[in-house]
N, C-alpha and C. Protein backbone atom coordinates (compact mmCIF):
# COMPACT_ATOMS: atom_id res chain seq x y z
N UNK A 1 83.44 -13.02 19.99
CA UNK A 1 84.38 -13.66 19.12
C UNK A 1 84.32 -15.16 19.36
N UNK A 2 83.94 -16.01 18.38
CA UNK A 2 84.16 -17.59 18.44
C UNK A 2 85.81 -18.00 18.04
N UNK A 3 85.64 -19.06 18.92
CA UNK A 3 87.21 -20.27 18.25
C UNK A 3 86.90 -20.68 17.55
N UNK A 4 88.31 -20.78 17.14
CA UNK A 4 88.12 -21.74 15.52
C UNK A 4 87.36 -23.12 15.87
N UNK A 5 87.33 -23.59 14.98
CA UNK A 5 86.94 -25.06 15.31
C UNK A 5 88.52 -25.66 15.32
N UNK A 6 88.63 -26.75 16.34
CA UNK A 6 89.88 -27.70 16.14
C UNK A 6 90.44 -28.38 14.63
N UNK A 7 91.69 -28.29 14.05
CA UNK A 7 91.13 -29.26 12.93
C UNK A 7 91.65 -30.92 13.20
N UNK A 8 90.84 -31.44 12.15
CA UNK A 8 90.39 -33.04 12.68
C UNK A 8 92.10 -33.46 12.40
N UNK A 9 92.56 -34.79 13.20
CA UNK A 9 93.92 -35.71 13.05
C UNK A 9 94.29 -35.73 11.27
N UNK A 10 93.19 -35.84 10.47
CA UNK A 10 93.32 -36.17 9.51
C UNK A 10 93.55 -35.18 8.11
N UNK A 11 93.53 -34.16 8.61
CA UNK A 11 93.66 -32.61 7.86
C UNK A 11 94.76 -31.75 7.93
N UNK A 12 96.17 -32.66 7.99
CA UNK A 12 97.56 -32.41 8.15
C UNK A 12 97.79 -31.03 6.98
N UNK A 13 99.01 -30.33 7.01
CA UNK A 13 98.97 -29.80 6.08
C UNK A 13 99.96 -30.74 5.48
N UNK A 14 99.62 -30.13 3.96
CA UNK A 14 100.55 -30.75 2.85
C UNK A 14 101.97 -29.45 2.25
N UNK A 15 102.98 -29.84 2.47
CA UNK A 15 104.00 -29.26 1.37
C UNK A 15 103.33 -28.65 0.00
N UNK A 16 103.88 -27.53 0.03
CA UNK A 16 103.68 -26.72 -1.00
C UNK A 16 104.38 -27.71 -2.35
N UNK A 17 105.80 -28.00 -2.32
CA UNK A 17 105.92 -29.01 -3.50
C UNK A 17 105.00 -30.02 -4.18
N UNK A 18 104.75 -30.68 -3.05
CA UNK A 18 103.75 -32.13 -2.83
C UNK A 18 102.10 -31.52 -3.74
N UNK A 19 101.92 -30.39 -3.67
CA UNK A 19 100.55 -29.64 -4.47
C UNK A 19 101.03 -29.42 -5.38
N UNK A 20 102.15 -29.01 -5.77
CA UNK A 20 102.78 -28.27 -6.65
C UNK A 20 102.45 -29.69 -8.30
N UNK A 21 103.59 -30.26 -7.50
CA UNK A 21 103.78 -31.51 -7.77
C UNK A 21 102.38 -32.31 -8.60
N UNK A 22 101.38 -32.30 -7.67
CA UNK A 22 99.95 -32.65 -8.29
C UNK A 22 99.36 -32.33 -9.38
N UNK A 23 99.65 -30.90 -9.06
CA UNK A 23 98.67 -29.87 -10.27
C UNK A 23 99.68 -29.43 -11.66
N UNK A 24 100.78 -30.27 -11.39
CA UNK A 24 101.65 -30.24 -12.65
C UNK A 24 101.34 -31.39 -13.51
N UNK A 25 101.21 -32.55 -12.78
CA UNK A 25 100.48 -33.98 -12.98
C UNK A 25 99.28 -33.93 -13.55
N UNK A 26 97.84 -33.33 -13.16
CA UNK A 26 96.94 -33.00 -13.25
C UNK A 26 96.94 -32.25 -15.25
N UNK A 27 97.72 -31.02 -15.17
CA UNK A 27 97.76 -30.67 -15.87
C UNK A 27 98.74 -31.14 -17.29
N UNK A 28 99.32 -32.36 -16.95
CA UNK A 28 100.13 -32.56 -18.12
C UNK A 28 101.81 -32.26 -18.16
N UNK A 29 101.96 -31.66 -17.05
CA UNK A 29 103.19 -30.61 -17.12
C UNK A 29 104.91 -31.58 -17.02
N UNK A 30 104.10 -31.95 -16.01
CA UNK A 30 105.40 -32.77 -15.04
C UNK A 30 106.35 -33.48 -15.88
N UNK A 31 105.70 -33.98 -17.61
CA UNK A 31 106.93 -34.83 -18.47
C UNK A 31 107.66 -33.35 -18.89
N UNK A 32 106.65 -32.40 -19.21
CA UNK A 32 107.93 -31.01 -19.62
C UNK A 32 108.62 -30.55 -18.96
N UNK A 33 108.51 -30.29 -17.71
CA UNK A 33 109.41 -30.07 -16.64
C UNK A 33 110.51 -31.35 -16.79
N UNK A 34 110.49 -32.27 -16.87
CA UNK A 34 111.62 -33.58 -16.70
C UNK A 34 112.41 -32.97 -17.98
N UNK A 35 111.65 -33.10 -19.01
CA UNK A 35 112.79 -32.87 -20.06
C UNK A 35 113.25 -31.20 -20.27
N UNK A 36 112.56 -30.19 -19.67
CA UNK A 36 113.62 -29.09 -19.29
C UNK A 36 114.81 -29.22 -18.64
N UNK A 37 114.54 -30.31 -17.92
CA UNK A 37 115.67 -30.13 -16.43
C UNK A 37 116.74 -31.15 -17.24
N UNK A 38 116.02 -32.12 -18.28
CA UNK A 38 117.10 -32.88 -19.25
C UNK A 38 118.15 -31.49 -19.84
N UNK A 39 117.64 -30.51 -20.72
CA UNK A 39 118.17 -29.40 -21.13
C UNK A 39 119.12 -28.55 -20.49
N UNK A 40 118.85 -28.36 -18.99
CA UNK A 40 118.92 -27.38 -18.26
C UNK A 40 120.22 -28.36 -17.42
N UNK A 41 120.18 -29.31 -17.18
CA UNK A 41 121.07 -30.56 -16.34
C UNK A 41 122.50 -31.21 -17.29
N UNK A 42 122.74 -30.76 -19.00
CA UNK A 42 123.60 -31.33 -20.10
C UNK A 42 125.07 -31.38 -19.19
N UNK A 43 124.84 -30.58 -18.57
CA UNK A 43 126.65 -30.80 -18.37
C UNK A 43 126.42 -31.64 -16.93
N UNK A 44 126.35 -32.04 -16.37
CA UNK A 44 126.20 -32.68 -15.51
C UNK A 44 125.79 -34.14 -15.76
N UNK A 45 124.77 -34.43 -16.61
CA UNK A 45 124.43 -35.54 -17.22
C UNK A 45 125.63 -36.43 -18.22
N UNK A 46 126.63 -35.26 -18.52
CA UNK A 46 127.49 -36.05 -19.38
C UNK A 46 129.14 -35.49 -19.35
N UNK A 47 129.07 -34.68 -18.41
CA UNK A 47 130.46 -34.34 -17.95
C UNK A 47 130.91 -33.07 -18.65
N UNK A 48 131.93 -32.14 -17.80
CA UNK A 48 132.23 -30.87 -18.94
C UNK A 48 132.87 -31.39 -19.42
N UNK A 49 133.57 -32.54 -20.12
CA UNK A 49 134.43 -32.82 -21.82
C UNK A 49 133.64 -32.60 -22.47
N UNK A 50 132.12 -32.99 -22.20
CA UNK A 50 131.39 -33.35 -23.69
C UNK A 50 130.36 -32.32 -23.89
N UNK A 51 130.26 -31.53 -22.62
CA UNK A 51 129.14 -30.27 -22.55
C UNK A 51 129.96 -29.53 -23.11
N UNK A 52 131.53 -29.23 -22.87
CA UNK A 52 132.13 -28.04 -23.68
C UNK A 52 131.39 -27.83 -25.16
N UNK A 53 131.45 -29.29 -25.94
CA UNK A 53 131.27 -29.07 -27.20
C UNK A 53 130.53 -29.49 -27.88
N UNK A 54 129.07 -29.94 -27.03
CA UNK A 54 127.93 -30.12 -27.03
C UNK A 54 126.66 -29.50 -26.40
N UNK A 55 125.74 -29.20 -26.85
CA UNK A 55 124.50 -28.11 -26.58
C UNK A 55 123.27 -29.31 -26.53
N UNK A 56 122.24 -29.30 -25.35
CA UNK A 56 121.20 -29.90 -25.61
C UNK A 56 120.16 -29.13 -25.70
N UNK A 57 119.71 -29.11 -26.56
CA UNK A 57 118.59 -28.10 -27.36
C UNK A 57 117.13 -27.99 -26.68
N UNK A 58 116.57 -28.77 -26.71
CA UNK A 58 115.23 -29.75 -26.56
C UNK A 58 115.28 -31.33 -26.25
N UNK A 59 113.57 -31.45 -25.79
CA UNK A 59 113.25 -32.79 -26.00
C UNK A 59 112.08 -32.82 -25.84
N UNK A 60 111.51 -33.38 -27.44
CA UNK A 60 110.48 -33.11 -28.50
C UNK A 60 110.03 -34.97 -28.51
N UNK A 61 108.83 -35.20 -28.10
CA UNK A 61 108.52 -36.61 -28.44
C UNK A 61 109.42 -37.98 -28.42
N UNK A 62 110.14 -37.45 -27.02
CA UNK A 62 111.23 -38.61 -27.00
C UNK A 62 112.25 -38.41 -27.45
N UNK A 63 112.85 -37.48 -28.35
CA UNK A 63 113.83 -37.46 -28.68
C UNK A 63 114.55 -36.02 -28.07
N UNK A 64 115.99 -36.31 -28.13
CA UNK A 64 116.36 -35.56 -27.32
C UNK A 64 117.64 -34.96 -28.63
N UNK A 65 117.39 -33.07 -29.08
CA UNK A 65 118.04 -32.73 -29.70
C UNK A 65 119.68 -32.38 -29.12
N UNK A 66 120.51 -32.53 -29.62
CA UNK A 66 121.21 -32.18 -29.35
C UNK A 66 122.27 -31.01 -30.76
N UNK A 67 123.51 -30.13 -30.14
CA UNK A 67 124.17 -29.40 -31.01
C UNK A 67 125.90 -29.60 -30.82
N UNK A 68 125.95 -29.68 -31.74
CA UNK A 68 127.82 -30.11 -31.61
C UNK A 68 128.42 -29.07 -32.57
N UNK A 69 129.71 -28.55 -32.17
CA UNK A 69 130.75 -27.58 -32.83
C UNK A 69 131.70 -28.21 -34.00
N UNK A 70 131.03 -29.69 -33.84
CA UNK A 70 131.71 -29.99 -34.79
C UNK A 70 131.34 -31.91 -35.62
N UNK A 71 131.78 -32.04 -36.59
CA UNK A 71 131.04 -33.13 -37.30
C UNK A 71 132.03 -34.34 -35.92
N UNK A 72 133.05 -34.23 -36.24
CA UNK A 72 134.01 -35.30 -35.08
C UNK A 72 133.15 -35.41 -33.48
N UNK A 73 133.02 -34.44 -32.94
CA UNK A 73 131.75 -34.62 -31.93
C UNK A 73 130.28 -35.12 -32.47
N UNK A 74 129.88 -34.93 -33.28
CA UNK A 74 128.45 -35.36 -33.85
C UNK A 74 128.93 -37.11 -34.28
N UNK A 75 130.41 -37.46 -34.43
CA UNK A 75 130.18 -38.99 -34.35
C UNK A 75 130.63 -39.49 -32.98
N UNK A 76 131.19 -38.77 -32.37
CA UNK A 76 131.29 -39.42 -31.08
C UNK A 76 130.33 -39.29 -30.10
N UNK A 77 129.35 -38.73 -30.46
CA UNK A 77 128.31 -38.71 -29.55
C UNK A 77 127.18 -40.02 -30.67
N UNK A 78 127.36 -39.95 -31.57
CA UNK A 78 126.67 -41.00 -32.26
C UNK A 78 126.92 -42.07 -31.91
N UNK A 79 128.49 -42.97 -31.28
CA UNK A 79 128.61 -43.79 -30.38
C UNK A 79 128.58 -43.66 -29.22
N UNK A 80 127.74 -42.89 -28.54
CA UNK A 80 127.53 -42.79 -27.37
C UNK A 80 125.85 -42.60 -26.99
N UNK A 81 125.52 -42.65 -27.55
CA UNK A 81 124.16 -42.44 -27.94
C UNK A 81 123.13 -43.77 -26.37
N UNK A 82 123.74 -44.51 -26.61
CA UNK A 82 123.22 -45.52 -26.13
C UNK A 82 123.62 -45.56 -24.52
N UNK A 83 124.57 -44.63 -24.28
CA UNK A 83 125.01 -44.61 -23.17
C UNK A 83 124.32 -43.32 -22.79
N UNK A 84 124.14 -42.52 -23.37
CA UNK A 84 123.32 -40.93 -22.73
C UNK A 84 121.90 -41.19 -22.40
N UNK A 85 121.38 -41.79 -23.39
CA UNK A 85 120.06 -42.00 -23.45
C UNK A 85 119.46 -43.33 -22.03
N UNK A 86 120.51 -43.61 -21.51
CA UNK A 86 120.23 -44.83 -20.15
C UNK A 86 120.61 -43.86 -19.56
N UNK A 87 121.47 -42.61 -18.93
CA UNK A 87 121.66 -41.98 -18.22
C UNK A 87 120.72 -41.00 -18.27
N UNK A 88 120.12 -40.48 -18.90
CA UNK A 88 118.96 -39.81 -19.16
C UNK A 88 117.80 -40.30 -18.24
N UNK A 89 117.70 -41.71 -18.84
CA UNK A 89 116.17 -42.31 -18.64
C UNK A 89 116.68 -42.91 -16.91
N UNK A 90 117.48 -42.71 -16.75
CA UNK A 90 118.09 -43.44 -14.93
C UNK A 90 117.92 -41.99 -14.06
N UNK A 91 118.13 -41.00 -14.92
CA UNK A 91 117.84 -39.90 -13.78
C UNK A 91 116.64 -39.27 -13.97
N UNK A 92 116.37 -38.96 -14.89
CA UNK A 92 114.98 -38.33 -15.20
C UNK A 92 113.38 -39.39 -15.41
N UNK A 93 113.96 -40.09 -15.71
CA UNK A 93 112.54 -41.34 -15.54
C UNK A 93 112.37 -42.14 -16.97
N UNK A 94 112.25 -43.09 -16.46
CA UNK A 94 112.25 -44.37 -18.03
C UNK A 94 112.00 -44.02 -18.94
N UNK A 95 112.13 -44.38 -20.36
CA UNK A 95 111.17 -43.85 -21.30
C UNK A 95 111.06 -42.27 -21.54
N UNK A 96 111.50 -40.92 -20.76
CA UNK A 96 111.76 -39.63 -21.01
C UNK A 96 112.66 -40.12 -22.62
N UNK A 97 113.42 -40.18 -22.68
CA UNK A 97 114.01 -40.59 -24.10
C UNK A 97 114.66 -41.41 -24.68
N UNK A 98 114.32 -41.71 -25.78
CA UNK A 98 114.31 -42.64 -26.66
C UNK A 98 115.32 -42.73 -27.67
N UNK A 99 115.58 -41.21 -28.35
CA UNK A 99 116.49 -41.64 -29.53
C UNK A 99 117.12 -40.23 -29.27
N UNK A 100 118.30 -39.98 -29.70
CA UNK A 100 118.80 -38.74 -29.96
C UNK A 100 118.75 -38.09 -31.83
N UNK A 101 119.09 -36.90 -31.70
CA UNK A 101 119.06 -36.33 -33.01
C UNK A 101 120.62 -35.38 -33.10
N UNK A 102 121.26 -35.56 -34.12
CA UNK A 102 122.41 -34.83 -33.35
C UNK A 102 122.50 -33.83 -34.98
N UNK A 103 122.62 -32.54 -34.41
CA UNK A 103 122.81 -31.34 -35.50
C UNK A 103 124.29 -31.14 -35.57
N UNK A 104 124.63 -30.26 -36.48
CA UNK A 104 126.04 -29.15 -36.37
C UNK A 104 125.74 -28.14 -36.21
N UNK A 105 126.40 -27.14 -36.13
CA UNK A 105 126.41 -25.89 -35.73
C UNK A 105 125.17 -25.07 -36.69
């Protein structure tokens, strides 16, 4: 039976994230993952007042859909627009989005 060979100072292991991480990069992935976690993160990103009666759908080429229960929420999020979309791009990364789209039910 032989020993292993030693391995060299320079052949650390790496974190499973840290690969993870790469080959999401590699492959394109890593902006869809950001804007899932935009989707998946709505109430937290904007508080339960406004998650009660707001749905974030997607986010499709920068824009970030959103769904409201009602037209009075679809304008108050229309003045707010400018404030979600910097909280967006401050946690999830610059430029993730750009404009919102806001539906009704």
């Amino acid at each position: 039976m032989s020993a292993k060979p030693a391995a060299k100072k320079d052949e650390a292991f790496v974190p499973v994230g840290d690969v993870l991480a790469g080959v999401m990069r590699g492959l394109g992935l890593e902006k869809r993952l950001q804007e899932r976690r935009v989707v998946e993160g709505w109430a937290e990103l904007v508080g339960p007042d406004i998650a009660r009666f707001s749905q974030a759908l997607r986010v499709y080429r920068g824009i970030l859909y959103l769904k409201v229960q009602s037209a009075a929420w679809g304008q108050e999020l229309q003045f707010l627009k400018p404030q979600i979309i910097e909280r967006v791009n401050e946690h999830f990364g610059s430029g993730l989005v750009m404009d919102i789209r806001i539906t009704g039910r």
